[in-house]
C-alpha atoms as a PDB file:
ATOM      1  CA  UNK A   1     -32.671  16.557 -21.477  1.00  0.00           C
ATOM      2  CA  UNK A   2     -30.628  13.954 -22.535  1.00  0.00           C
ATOM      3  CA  UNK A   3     -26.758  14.095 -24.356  1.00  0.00           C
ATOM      4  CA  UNK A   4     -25.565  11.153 -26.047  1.00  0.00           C
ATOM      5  CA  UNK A   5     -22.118  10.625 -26.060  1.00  0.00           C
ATOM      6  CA  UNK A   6     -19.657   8.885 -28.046  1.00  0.00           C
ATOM      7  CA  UNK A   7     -19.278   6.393 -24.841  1.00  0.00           C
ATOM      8  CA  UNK A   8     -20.742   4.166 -22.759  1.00  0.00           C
ATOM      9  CA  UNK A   9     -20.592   4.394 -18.639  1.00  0.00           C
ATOM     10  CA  UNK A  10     -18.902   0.811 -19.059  1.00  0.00           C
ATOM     11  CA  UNK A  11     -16.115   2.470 -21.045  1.00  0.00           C
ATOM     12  CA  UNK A  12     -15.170   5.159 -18.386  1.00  0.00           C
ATOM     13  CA  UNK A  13     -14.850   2.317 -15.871  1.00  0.00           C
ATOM     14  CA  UNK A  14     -12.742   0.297 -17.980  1.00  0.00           C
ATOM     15  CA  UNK A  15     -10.775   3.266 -19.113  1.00  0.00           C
ATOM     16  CA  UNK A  16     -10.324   4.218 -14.930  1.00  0.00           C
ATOM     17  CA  UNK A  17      -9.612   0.760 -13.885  1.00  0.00           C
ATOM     18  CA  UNK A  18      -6.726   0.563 -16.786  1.00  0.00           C
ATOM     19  CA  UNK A  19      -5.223   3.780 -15.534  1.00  0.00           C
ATOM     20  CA  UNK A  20      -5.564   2.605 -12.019  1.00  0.00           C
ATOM     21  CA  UNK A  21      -4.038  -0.410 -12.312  1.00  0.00           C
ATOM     22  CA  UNK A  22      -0.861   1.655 -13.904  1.00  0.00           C
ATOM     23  CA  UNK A  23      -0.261   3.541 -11.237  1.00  0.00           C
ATOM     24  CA  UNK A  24       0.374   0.641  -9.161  1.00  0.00           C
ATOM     25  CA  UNK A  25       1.968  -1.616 -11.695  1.00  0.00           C
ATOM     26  CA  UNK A  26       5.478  -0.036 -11.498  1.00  0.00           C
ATOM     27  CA  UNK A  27       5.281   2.424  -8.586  1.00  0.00           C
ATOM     28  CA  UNK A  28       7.863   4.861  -8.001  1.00  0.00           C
ATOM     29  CA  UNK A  29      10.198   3.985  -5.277  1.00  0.00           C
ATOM     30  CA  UNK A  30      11.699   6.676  -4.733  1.00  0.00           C
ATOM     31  CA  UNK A  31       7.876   8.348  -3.770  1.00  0.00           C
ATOM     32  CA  UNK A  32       7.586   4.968  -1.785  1.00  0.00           C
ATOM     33  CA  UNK A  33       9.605   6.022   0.162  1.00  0.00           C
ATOM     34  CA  UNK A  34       8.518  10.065   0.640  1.00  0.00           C
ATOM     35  CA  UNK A  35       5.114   8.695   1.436  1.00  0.00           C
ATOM     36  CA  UNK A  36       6.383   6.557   3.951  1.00  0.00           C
ATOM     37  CA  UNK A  37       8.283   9.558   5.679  1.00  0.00           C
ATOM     38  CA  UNK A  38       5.539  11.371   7.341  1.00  0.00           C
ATOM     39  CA  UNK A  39       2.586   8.183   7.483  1.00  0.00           C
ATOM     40  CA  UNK A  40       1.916   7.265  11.113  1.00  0.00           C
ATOM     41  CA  UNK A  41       3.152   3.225  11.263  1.00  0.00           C
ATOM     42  CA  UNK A  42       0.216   1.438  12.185  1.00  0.00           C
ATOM     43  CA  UNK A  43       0.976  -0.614  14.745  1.00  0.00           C
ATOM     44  CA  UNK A  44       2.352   2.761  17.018  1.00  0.00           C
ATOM     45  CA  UNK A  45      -0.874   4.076  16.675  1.00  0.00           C
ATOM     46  CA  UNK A  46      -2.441   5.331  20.057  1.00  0.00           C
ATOM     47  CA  UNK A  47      -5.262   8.142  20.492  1.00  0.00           C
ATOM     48  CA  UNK A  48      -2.323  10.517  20.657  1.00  0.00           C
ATOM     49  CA  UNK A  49      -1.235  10.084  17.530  1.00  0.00           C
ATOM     50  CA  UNK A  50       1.829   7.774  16.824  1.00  0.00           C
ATOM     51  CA  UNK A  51       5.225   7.193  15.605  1.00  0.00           C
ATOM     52  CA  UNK A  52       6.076   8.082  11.674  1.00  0.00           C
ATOM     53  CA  UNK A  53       8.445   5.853   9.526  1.00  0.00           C
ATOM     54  CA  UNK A  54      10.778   8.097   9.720  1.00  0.00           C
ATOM     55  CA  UNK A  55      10.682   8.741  13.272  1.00  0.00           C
ATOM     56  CA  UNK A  56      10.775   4.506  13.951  1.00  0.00           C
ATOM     57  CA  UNK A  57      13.300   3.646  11.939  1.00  0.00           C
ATOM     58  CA  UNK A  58      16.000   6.821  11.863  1.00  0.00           C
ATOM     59  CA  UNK A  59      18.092   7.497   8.886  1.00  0.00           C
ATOM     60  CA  UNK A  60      20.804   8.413  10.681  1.00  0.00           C
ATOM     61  CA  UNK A  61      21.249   5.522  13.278  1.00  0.00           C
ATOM     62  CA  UNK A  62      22.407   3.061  10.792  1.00  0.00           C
ATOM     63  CA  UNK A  63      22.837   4.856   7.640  1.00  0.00           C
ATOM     64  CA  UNK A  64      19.412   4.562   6.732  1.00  0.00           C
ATOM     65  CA  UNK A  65      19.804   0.925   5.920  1.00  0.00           C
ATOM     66  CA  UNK A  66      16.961  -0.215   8.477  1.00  0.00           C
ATOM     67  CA  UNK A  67      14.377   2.480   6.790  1.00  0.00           C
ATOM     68  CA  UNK A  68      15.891   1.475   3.149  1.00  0.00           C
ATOM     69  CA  UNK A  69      14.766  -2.447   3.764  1.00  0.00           C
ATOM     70  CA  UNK A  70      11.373  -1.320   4.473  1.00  0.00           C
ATOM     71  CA  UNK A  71      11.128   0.858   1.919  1.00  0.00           C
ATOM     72  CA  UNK A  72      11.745  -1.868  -0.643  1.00  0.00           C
ATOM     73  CA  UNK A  73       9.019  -4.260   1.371  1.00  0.00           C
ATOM     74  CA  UNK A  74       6.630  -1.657   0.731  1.00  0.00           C
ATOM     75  CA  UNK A  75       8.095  -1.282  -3.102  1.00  0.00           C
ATOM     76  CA  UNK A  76       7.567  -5.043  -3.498  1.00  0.00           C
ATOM     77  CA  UNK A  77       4.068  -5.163  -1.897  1.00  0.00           C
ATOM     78  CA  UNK A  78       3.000  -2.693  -4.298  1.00  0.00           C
ATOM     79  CA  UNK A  79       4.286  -4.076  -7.163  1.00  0.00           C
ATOM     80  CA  UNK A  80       3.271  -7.585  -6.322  1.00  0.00           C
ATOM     81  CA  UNK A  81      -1.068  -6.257  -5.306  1.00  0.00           C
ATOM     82  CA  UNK A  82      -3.425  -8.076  -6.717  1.00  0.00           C
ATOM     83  CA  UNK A  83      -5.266  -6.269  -9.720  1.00  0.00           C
ATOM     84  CA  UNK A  84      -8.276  -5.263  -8.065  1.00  0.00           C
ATOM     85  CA  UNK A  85      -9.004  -1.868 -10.478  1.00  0.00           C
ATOM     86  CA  UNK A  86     -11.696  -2.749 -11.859  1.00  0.00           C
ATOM     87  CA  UNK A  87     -13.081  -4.021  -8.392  1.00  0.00           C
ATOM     88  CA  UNK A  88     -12.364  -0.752  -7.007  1.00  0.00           C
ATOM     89  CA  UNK A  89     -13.158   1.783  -9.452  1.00  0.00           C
ATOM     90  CA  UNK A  90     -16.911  -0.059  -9.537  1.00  0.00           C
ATOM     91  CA  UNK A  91     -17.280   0.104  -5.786  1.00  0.00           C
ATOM     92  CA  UNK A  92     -16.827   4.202  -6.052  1.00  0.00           C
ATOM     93  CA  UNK A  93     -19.165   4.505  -9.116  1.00  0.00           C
ATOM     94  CA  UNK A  94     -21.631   2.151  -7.145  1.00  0.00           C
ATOM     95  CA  UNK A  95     -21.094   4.607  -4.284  1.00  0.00           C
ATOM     96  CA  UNK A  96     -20.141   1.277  -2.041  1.00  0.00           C
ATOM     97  CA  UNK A  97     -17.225   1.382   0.740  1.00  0.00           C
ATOM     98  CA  UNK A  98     -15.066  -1.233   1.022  1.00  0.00           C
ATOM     99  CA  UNK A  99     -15.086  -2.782   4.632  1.00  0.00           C
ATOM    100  CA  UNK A 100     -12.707  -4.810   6.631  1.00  0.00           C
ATOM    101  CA  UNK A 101     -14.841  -8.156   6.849  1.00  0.00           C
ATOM    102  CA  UNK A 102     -13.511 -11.054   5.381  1.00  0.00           C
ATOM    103  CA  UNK A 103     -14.568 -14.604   4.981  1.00  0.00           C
ATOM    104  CA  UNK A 104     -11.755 -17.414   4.258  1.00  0.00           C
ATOM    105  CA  UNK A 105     -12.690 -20.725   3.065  1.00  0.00           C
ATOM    106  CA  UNK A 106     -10.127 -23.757   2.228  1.00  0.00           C
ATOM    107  CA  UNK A 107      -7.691 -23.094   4.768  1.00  0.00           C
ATOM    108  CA  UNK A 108      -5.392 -25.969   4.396  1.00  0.00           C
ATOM    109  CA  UNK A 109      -3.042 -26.145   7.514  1.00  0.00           C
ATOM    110  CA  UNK A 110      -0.432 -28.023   5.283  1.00  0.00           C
ATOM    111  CA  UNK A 111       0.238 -24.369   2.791  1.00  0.00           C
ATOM    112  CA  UNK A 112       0.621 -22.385   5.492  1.00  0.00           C
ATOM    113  CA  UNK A 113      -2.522 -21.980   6.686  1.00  0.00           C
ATOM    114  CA  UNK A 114      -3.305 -19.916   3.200  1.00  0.00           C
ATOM    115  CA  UNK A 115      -6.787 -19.487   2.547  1.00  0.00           C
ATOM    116  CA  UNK A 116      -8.195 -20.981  -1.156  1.00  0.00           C
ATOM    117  CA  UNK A 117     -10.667 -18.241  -1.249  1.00  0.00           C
ATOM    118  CA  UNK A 118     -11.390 -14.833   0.184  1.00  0.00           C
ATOM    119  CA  UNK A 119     -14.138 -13.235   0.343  1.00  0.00           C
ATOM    120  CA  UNK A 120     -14.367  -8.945   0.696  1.00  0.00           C
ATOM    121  CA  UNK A 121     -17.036  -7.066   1.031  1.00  0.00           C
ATOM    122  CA  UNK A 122     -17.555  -3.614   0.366  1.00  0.00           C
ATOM    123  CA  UNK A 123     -21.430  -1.934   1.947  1.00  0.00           C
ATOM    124  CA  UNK A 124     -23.600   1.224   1.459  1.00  0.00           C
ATOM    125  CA  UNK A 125     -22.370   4.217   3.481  1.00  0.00           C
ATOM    126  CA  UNK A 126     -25.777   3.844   5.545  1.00  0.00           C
ATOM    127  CA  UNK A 127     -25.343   0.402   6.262  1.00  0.00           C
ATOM    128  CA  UNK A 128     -24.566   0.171  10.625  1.00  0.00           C
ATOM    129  CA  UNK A 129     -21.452  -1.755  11.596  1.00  0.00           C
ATOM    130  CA  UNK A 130     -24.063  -4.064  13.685  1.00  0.00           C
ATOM    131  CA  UNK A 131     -25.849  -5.259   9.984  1.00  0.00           C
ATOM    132  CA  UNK A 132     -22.448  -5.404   8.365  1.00  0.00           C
ATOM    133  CA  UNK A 133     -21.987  -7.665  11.147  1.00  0.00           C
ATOM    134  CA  UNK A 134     -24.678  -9.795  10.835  1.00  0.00           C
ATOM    135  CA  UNK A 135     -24.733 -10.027   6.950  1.00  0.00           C
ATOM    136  CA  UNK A 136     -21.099 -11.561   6.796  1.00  0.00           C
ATOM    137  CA  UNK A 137     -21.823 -14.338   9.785  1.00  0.00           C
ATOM    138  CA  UNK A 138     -24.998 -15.052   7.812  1.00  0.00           C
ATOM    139  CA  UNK A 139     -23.245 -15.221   4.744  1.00  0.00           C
ATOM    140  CA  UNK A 140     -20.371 -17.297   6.352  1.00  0.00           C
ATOM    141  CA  UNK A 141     -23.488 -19.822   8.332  1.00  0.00           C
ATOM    142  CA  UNK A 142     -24.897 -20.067   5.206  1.00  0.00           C
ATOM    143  CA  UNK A 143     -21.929 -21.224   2.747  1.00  0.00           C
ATOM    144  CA  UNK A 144     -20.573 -23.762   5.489  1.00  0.00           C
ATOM    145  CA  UNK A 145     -23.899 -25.131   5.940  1.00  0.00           C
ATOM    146  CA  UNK A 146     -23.798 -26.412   2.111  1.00  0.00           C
ATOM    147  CA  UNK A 147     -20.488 -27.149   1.502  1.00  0.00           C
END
């Protein structure tokens, strides 16, 4: 049995990438900033656990000015993302997971070593890390080879 509706697939996506991208259009810093409190900081991570924001960078040892700058970094990263709602909403309805693999082409050492393009890829849940792999240094071979 079918039910027609008033809209299309297309216009949920669009509708969810719209209300995606508002959420991080004009975040709210003070949330920033009770996110931050309790999230492990990356870079402290060990297979104990790690070090939270608030545990790295103490309110109390300066006033909370050290933990306030960050906080605003984070602010500005958010604000300043690149669009990518549409992107992302599409990979969940595709039922794709966006992976860490990246290809850069038109690195110019003169800008800062900034990339002109970058690729990401996003793969099917089933797909092994070893394909993943494989399909991104074929991908890579493959574009250099004919550029």
């Amino acid at each position: 049995m079918t039910t027609e509706t008033p809209y299309t697939e297309d216009d949920l996506r669009a509708e969810a990438a719209a209300q995606h991208a508002v959420l991080t259009e004009d975040p709210d810093f003070m949330g920033v900033g009770e996110q931050m409190d309790d999230d492990i900081v990356t870079s402290t991570e060990t297979d104990g656990g790690g070090r939270t924001w608030s545990e790295l960078l103490p309110y109390e040892a300066d006033g909370g000015e050290a933990y306030n700058s960050a906080q605003r970094k984070v602010h500005d990263l958010i604000r300043g993302a690149a669009d990518v709602s549409e992107w992302a909403v599409n990979l969940g309805a595709d039922g794709l997971e966006p992976d860490g693999h990246t290809l850069q082409l038109g690195i110019d050492p003169g800008d800062g070593d900034q990339p002109r393009v970058r690729l990401h890829f996003a793969f099917a849940p089933d797909m092994t890390d070893a394909d993943r792999d494989r399909f991104v240094m074929r991908l890579g071979r493959a574009i250099t080879d004919h550029l």
